[in-house]
Protein backbone atom coordinates (compact mmCIF):
# COMPACT_ATOMS: atom_id res chain seq x y z
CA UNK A 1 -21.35 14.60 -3.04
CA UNK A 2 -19.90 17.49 -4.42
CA UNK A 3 -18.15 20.16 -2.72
CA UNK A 4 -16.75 23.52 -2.72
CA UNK A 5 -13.19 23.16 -4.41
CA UNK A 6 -12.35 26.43 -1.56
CA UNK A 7 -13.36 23.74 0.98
CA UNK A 8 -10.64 21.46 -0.05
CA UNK A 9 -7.74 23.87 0.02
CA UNK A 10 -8.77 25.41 3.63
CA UNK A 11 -8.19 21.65 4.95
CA UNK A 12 -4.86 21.88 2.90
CA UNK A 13 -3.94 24.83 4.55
CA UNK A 14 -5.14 23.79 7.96
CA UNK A 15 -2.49 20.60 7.88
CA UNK A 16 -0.08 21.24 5.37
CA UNK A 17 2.94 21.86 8.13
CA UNK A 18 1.98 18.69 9.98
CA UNK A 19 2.04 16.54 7.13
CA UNK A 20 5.48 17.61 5.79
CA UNK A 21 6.62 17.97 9.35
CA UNK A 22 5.41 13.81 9.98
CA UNK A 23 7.44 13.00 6.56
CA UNK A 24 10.52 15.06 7.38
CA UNK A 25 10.68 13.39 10.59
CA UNK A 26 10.81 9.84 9.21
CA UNK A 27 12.15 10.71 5.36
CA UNK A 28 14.49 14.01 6.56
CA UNK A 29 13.39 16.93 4.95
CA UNK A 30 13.55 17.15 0.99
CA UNK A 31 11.42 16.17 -1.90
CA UNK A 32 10.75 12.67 -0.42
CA UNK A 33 8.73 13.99 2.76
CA UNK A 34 7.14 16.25 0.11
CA UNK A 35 5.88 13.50 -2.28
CA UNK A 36 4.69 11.85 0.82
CA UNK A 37 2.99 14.79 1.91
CA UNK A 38 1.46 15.37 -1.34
CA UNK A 39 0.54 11.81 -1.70
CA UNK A 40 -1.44 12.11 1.48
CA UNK A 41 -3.28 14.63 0.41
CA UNK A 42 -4.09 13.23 -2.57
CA UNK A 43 -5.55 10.03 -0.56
CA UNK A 44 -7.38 12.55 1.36
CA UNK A 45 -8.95 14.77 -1.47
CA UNK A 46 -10.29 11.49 -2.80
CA UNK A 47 -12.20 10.88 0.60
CA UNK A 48 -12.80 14.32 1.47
CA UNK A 49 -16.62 13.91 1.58
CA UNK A 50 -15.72 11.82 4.57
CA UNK A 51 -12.89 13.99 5.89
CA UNK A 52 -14.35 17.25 5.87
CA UNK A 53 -16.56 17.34 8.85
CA UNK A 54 -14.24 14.58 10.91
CA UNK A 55 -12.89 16.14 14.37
CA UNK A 56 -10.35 13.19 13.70
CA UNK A 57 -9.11 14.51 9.98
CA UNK A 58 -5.87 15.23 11.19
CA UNK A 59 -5.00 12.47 12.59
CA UNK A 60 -6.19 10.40 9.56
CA UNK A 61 -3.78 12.22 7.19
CA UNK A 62 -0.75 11.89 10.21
CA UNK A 63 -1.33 7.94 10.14
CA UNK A 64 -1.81 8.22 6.12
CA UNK A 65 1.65 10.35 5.82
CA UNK A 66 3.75 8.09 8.24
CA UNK A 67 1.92 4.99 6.67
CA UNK A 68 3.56 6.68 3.16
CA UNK A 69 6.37 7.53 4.71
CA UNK A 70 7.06 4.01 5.83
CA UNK A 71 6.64 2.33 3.07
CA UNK A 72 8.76 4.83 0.76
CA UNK A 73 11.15 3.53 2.96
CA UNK A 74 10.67 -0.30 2.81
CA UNK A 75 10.64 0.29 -0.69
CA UNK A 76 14.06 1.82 -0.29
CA UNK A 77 15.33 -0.41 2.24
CA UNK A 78 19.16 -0.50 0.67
CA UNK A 79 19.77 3.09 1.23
CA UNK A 80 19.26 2.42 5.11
CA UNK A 81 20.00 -1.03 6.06
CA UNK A 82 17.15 -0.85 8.81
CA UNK A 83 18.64 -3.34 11.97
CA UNK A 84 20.33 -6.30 9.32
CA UNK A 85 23.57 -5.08 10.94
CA UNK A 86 22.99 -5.45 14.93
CA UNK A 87 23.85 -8.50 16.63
CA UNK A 88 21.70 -10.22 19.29
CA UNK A 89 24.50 -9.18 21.74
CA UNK A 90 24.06 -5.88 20.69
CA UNK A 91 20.72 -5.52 22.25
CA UNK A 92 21.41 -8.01 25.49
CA UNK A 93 20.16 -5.85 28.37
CA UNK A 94 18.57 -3.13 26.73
CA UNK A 95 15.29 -4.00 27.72
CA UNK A 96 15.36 -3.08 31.02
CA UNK A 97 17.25 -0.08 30.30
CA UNK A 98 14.44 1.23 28.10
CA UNK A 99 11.38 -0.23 29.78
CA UNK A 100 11.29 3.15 31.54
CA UNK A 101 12.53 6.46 29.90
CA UNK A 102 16.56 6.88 29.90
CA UNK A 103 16.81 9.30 32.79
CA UNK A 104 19.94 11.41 31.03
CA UNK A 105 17.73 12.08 28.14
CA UNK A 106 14.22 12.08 30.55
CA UNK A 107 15.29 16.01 31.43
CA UNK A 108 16.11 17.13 27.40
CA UNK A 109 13.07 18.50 26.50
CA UNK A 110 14.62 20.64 23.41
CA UNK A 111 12.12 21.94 20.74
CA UNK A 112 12.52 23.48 17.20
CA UNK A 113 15.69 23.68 14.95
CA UNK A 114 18.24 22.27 17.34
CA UNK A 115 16.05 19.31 17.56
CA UNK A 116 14.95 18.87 13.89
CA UNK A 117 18.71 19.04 13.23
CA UNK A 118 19.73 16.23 15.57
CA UNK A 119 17.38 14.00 14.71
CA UNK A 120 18.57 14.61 10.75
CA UNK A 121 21.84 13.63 12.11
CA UNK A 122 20.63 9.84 13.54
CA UNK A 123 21.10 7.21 11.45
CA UNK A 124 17.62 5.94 9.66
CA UNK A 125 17.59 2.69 11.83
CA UNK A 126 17.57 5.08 15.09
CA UNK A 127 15.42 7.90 13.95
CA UNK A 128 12.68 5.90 12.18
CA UNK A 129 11.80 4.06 15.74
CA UNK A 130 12.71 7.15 17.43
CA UNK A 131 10.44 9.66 16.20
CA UNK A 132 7.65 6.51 15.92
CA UNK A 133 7.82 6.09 19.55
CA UNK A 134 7.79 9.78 20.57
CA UNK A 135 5.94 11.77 17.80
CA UNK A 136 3.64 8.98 16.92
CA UNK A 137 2.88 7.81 20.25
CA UNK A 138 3.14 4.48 19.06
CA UNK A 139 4.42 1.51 21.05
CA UNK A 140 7.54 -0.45 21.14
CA UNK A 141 5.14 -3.21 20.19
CA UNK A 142 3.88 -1.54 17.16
CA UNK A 143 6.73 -0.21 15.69
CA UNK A 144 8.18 -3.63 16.10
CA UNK A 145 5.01 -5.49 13.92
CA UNK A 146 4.95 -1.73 11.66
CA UNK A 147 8.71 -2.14 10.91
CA UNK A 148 8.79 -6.11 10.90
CA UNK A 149 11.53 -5.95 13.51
CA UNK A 150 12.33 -7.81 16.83
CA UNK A 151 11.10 -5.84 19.82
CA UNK A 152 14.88 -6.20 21.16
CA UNK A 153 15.84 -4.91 18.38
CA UNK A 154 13.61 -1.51 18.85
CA UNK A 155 14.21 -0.80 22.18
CA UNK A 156 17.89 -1.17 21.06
CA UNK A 157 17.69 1.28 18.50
CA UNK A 158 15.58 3.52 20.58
CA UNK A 159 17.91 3.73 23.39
CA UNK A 160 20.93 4.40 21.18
CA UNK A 161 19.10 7.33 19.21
CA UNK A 162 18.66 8.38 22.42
CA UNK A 163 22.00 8.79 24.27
CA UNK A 164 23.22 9.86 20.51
CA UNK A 165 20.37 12.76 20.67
CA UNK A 166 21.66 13.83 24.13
CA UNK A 167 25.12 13.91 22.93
CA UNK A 168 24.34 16.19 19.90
CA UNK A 169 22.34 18.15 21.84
CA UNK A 170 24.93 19.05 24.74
CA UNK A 171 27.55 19.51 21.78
CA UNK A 172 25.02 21.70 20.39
CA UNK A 173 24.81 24.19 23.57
């Protein structure tokens, strides 16, 4: 079917910000989360037929970008050394520490720049999780099979990207 080319670039302009925004989160801003971005787009002008009536469009192109996103990142796993580096001791006991939010970092409920800013400053191995668990909604389970990871291991990470966030942030004030 064809369509209306005007069509396309309203849905561009409709989820542009989220897009980049899901990449930056994962990829830190820069022309990595942009090439994701585009490359989502791309994915969706190709199924836009299908896209362009769908009350769940957005969230397609949000699970297309962090899929993207992702596996930029596998691709590039050298440049972040994703958990190869943590010991088993390192995440002994973190499990029940994290099966319930980390009450320190329960009250932070920081938004915008400050945020952005100290997530950027979280290693990749802490972030990645990190903004999977709480601006992706997804489980520790499925980051653990989306990352090929231990679930120790992600709770681990998660809980130290955590108590690092909180630090940042009360620096930051």
């Amino acid at each position: 079917m064809v369509f209306d080319p005007s069509e396309f670039e309203g849905f561009v302009m409709r989820y542009q910000d989220m897009a980049y925004t899901t990449a930056a989160r994962l990829l830190g801003p820069g022309p990595d989360a942009e090439d994701m971005s585009q490359e989502a787009f791309l994915r969706a002008f190709e199924r836009f037929d299908a896209l362009r009536e769908s009350p769940g469009a957005g969230a397609w192109l949000r699970t297309v970008v962090t899929n993207l996103s992702l596996n930029h990142l596998s691709r590039h796993r050298s440049r972040w050394k994703l958990f190869s580096e943590l010991s088993d001791e390192d995440s002994a006991g973190i499990e029940e520490r994290t099966a319930s939010p980390d009450p320190e970092v329960q009250g932070l409920q920081e938004t915008g720049q400050d945020l952005q800013e100290a997530l950027l400053r979280l290693p990749d191995s802490q972030r990645i999780p990190l903004v999977l668990f709480h601006f992706e909604d997804m489980s520790y389970e499925e980051i653990s099979r989306k990352l090929g990871v231990s679930l120790g291991k992600v709770k681990t990470c998660i809980f130290r990207a955590r108590r690092a966030l909180k630090t940042f942030l009360e620096v930051e004030r």
